[in-house]
C-alpha atoms as a PDB file:
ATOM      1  CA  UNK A   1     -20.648  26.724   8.522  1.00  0.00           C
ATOM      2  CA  UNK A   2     -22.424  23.548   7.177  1.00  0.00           C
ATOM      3  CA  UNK A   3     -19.148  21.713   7.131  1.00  0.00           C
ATOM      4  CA  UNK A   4     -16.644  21.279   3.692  1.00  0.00           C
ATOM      5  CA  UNK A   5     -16.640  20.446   0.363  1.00  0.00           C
ATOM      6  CA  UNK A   6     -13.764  18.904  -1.056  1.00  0.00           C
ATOM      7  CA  UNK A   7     -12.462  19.064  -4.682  1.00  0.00           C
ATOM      8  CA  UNK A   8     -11.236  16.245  -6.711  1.00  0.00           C
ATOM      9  CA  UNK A   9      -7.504  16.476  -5.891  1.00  0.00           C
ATOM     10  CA  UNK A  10      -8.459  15.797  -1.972  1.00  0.00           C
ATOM     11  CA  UNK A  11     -10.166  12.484  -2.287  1.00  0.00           C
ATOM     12  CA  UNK A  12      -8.228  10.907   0.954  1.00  0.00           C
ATOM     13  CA  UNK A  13      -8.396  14.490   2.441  1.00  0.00           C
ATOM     14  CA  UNK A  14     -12.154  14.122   2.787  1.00  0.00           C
ATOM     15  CA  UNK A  15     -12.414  10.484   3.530  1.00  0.00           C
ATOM     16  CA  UNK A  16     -10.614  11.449   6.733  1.00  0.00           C
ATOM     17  CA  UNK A  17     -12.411  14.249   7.497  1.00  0.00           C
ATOM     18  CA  UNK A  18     -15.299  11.886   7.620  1.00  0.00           C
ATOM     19  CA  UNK A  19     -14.039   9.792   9.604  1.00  0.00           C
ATOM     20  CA  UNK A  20     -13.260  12.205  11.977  1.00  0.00           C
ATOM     21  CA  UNK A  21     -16.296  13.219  11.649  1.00  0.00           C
ATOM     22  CA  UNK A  22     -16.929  15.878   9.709  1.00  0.00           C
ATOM     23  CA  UNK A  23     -19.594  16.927   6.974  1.00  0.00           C
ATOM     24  CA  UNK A  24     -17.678  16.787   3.368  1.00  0.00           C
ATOM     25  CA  UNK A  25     -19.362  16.696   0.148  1.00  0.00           C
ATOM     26  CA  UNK A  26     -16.062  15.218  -2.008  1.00  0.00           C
ATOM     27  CA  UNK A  27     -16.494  16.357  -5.453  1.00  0.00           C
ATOM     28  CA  UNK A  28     -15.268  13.932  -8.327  1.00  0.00           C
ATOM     29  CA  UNK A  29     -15.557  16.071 -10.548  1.00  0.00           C
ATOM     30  CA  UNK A  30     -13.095  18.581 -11.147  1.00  0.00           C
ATOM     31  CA  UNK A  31     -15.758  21.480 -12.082  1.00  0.00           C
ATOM     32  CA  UNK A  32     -15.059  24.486 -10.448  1.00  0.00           C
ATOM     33  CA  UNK A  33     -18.270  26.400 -11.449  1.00  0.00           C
ATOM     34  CA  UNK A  34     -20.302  23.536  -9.578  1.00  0.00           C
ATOM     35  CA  UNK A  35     -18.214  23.492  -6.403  1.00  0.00           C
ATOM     36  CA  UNK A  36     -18.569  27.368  -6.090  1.00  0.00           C
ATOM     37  CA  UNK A  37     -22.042  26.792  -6.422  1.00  0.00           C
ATOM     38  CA  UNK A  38     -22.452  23.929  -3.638  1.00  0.00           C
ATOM     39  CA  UNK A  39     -20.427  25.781  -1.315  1.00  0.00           C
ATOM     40  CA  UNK A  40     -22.134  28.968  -1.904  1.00  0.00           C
ATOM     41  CA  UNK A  41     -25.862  27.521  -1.655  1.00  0.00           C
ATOM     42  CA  UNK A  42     -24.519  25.056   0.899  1.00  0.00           C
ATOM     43  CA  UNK A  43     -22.289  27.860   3.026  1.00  0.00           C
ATOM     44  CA  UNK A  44     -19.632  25.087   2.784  1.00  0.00           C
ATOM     45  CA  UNK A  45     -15.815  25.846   3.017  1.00  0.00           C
ATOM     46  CA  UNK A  46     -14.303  24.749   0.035  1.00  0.00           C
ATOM     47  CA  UNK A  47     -11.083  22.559   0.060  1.00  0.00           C
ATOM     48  CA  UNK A  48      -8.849  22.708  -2.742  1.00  0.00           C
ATOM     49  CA  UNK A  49      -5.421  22.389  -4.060  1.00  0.00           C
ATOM     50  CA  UNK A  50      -6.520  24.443  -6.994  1.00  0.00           C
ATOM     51  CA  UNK A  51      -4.673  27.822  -7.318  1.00  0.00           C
ATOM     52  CA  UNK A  52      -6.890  29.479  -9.760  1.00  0.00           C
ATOM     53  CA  UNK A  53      -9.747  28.920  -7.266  1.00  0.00           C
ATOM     54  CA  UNK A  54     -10.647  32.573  -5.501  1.00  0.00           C
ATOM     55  CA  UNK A  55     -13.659  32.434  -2.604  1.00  0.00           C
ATOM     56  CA  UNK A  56     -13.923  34.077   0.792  1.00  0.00           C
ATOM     57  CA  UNK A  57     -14.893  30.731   2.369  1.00  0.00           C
ATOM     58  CA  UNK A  58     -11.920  28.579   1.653  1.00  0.00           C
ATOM     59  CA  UNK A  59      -8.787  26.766   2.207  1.00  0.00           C
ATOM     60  CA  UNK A  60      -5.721  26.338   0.128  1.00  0.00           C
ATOM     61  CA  UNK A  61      -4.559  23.040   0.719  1.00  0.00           C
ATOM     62  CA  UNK A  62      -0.875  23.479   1.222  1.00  0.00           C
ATOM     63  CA  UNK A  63       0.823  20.070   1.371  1.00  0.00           C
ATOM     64  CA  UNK A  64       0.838  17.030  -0.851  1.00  0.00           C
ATOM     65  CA  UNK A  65       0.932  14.682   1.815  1.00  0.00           C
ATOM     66  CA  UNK A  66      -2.460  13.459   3.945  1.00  0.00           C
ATOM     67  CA  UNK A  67      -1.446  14.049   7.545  1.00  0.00           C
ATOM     68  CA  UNK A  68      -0.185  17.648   7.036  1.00  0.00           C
ATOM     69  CA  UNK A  69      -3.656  18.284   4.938  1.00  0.00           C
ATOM     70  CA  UNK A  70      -5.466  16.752   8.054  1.00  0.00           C
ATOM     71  CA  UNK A  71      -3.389  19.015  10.282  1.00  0.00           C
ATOM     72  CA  UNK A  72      -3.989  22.112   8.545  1.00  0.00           C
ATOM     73  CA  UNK A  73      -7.555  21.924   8.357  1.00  0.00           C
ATOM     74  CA  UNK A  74      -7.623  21.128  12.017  1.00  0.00           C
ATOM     75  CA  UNK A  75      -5.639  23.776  13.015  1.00  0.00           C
ATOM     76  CA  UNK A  76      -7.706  26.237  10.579  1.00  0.00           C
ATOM     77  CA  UNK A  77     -11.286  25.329  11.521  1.00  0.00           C
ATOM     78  CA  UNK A  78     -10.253  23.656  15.095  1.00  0.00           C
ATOM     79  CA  UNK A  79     -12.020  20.558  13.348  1.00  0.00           C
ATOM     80  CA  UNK A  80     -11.200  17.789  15.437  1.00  0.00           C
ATOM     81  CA  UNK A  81     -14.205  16.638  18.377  1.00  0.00           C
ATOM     82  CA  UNK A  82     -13.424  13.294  20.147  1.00  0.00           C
ATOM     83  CA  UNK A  83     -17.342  12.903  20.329  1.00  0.00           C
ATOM     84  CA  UNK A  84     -17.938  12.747  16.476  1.00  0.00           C
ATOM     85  CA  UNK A  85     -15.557  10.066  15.363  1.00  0.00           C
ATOM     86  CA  UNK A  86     -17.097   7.209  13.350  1.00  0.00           C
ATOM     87  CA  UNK A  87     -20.194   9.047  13.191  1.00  0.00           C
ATOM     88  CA  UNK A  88     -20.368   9.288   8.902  1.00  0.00           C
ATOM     89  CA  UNK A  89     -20.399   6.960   6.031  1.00  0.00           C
ATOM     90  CA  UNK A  90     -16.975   7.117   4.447  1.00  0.00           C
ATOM     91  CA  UNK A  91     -18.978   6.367   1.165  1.00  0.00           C
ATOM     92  CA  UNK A  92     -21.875   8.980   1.297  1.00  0.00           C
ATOM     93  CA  UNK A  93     -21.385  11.268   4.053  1.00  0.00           C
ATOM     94  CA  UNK A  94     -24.639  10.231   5.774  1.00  0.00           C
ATOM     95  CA  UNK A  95     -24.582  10.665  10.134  1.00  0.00           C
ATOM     96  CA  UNK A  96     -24.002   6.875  10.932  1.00  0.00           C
ATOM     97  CA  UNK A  97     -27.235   4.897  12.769  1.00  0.00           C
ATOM     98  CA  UNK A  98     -27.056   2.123  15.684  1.00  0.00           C
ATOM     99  CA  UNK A  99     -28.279  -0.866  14.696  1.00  0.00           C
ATOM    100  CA  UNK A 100     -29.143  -4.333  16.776  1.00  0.00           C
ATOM    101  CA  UNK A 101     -26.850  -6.841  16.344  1.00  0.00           C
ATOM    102  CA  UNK A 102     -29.286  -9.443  14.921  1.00  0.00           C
ATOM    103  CA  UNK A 103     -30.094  -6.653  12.476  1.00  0.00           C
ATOM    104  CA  UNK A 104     -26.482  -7.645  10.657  1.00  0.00           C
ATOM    105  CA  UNK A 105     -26.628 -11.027  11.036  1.00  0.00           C
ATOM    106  CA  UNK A 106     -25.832 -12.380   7.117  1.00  0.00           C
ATOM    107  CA  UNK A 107     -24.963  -9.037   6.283  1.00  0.00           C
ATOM    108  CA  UNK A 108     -21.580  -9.002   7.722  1.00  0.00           C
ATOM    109  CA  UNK A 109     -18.895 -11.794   7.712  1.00  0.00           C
ATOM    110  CA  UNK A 110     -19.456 -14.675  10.244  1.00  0.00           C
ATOM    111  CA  UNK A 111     -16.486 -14.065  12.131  1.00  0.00           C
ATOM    112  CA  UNK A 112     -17.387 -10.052  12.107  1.00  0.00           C
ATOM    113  CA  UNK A 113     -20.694 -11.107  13.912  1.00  0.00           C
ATOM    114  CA  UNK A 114     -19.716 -13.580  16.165  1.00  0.00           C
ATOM    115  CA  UNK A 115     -16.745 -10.910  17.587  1.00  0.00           C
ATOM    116  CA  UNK A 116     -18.484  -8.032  17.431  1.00  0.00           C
ATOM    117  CA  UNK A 117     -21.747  -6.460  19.230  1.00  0.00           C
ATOM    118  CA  UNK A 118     -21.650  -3.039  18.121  1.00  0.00           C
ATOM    119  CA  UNK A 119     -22.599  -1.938  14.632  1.00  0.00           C
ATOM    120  CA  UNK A 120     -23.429   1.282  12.798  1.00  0.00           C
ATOM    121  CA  UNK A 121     -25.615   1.581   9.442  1.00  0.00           C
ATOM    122  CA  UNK A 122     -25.130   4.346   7.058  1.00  0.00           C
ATOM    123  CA  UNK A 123     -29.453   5.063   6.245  1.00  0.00           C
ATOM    124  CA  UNK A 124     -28.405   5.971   2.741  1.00  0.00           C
ATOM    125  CA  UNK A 125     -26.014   3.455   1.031  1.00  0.00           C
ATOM    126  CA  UNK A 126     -26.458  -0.095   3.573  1.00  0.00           C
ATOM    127  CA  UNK A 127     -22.926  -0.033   4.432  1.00  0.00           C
ATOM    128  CA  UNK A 128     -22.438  -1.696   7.939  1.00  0.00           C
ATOM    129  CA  UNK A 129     -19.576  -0.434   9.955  1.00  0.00           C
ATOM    130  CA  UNK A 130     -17.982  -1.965  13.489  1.00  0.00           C
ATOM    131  CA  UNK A 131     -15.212  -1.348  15.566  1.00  0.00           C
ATOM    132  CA  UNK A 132     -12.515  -3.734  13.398  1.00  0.00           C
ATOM    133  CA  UNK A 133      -8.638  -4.189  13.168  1.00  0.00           C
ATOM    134  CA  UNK A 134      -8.210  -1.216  11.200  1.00  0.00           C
ATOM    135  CA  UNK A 135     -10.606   0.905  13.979  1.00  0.00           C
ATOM    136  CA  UNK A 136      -7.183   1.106  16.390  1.00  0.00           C
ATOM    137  CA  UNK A 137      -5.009   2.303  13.553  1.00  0.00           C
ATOM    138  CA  UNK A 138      -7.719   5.102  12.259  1.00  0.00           C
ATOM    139  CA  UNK A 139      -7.531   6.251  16.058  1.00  0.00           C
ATOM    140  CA  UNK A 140      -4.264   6.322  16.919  1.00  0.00           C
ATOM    141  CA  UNK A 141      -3.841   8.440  13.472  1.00  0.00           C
ATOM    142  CA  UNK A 142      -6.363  10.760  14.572  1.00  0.00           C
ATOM    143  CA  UNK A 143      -4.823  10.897  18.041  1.00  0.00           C
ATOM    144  CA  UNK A 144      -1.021  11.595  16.490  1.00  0.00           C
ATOM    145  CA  UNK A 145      -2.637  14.797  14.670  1.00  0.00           C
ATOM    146  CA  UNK A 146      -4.468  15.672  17.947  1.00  0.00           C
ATOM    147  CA  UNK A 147      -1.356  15.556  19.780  1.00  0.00           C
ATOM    148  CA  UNK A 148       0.574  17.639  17.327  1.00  0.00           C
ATOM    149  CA  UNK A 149      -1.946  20.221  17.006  1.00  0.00           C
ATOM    150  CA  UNK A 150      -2.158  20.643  20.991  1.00  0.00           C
ATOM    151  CA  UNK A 151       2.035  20.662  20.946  1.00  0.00           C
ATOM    152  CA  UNK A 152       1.834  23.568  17.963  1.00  0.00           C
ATOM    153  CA  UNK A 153      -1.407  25.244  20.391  1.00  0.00           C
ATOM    154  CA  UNK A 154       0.672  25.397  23.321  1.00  0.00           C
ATOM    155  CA  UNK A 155       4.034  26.747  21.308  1.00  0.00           C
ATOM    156  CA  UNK A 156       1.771  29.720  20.186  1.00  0.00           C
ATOM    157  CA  UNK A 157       0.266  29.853  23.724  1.00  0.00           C
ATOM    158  CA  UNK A 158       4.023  30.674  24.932  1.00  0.00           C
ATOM    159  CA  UNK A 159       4.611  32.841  22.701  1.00  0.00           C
ATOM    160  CA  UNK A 160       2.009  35.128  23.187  1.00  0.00           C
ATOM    161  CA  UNK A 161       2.949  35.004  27.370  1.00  0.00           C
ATOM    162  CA  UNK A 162       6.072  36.241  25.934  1.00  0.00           C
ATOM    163  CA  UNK A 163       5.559  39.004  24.150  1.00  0.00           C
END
């Protein structure tokens, strides 16, 4: 697998994924024809909430809300690895860069460069990422689904001793 591709309806779906991340193409579009053909050429799994969508490599998207869409395709593809996070633009799906500190300097906010020392460069679009106050609250997100998922592992885990 070469990672997802996301239809329109899963727009926040995919940002997450990302930052998790995870390789998703989000398509804009809604064109069905064209995201058979990336995932096919691509040997992406295709993410949808479309029910007239039939392909071997694919999820139905079950819930309306993000954190259950998050959680499924966790628990699916067993998605989540602690070493990847932050590691693609949120924009363009390019694998994030290091770059030097005085590399950013007028490129980011003053008080961005002064706090900061770490910062990541997506190659493709510019876009300079660091660790700010919305960092924590993407991670302890992340973390809540992690948790869950392990809870639900260990439920079927039981069962299975069980039986």
């Amino acid at each position: 697998m070469n990672g997802f591709i996301a239809d329109s309806m899963l727009g926040k779906l995919a940002k997450w994924l990302k930052i998790a991340g995870h390789d998703v193409i989000y398509q804009k579009e809604s064109n069905r024809a064209g995201l058979l053909k990336i995932a096919q050429k691509e040997n992406r799994i295709i993410l949808t909430r479309d029910t007239h969508i039939s392909y071997d490599n694919m999820l139905f998207v079950e819930s309306e809300m993000l954190w259950e869409q998050v959680e499924q395709v966790f628990r699916n593809y067993r998605a989540p690895h602690e070493k990847r996070k932050f590691s693609r633009c949120i924009l363009c799906n390019e694998e994030l860069v290091i770059i030097e500190k005085k590399n950013v300097k007028g490129k980011v906010p003053p008080y961005v460069f002064k706090a900061h020392d770490n910062f990541l460069l997506c190659p493709s679009c510019g876009r300079i990422y660091w660790e700010g106050s919305h960092y924590k609250n993407m991670i302890k997100m992340l973390d809540k689904i992690l948790v869950s998922i392990n809870r639900g592992d260990r439920r079927d885990e039981n069962r299975r001793e069980t039986q």
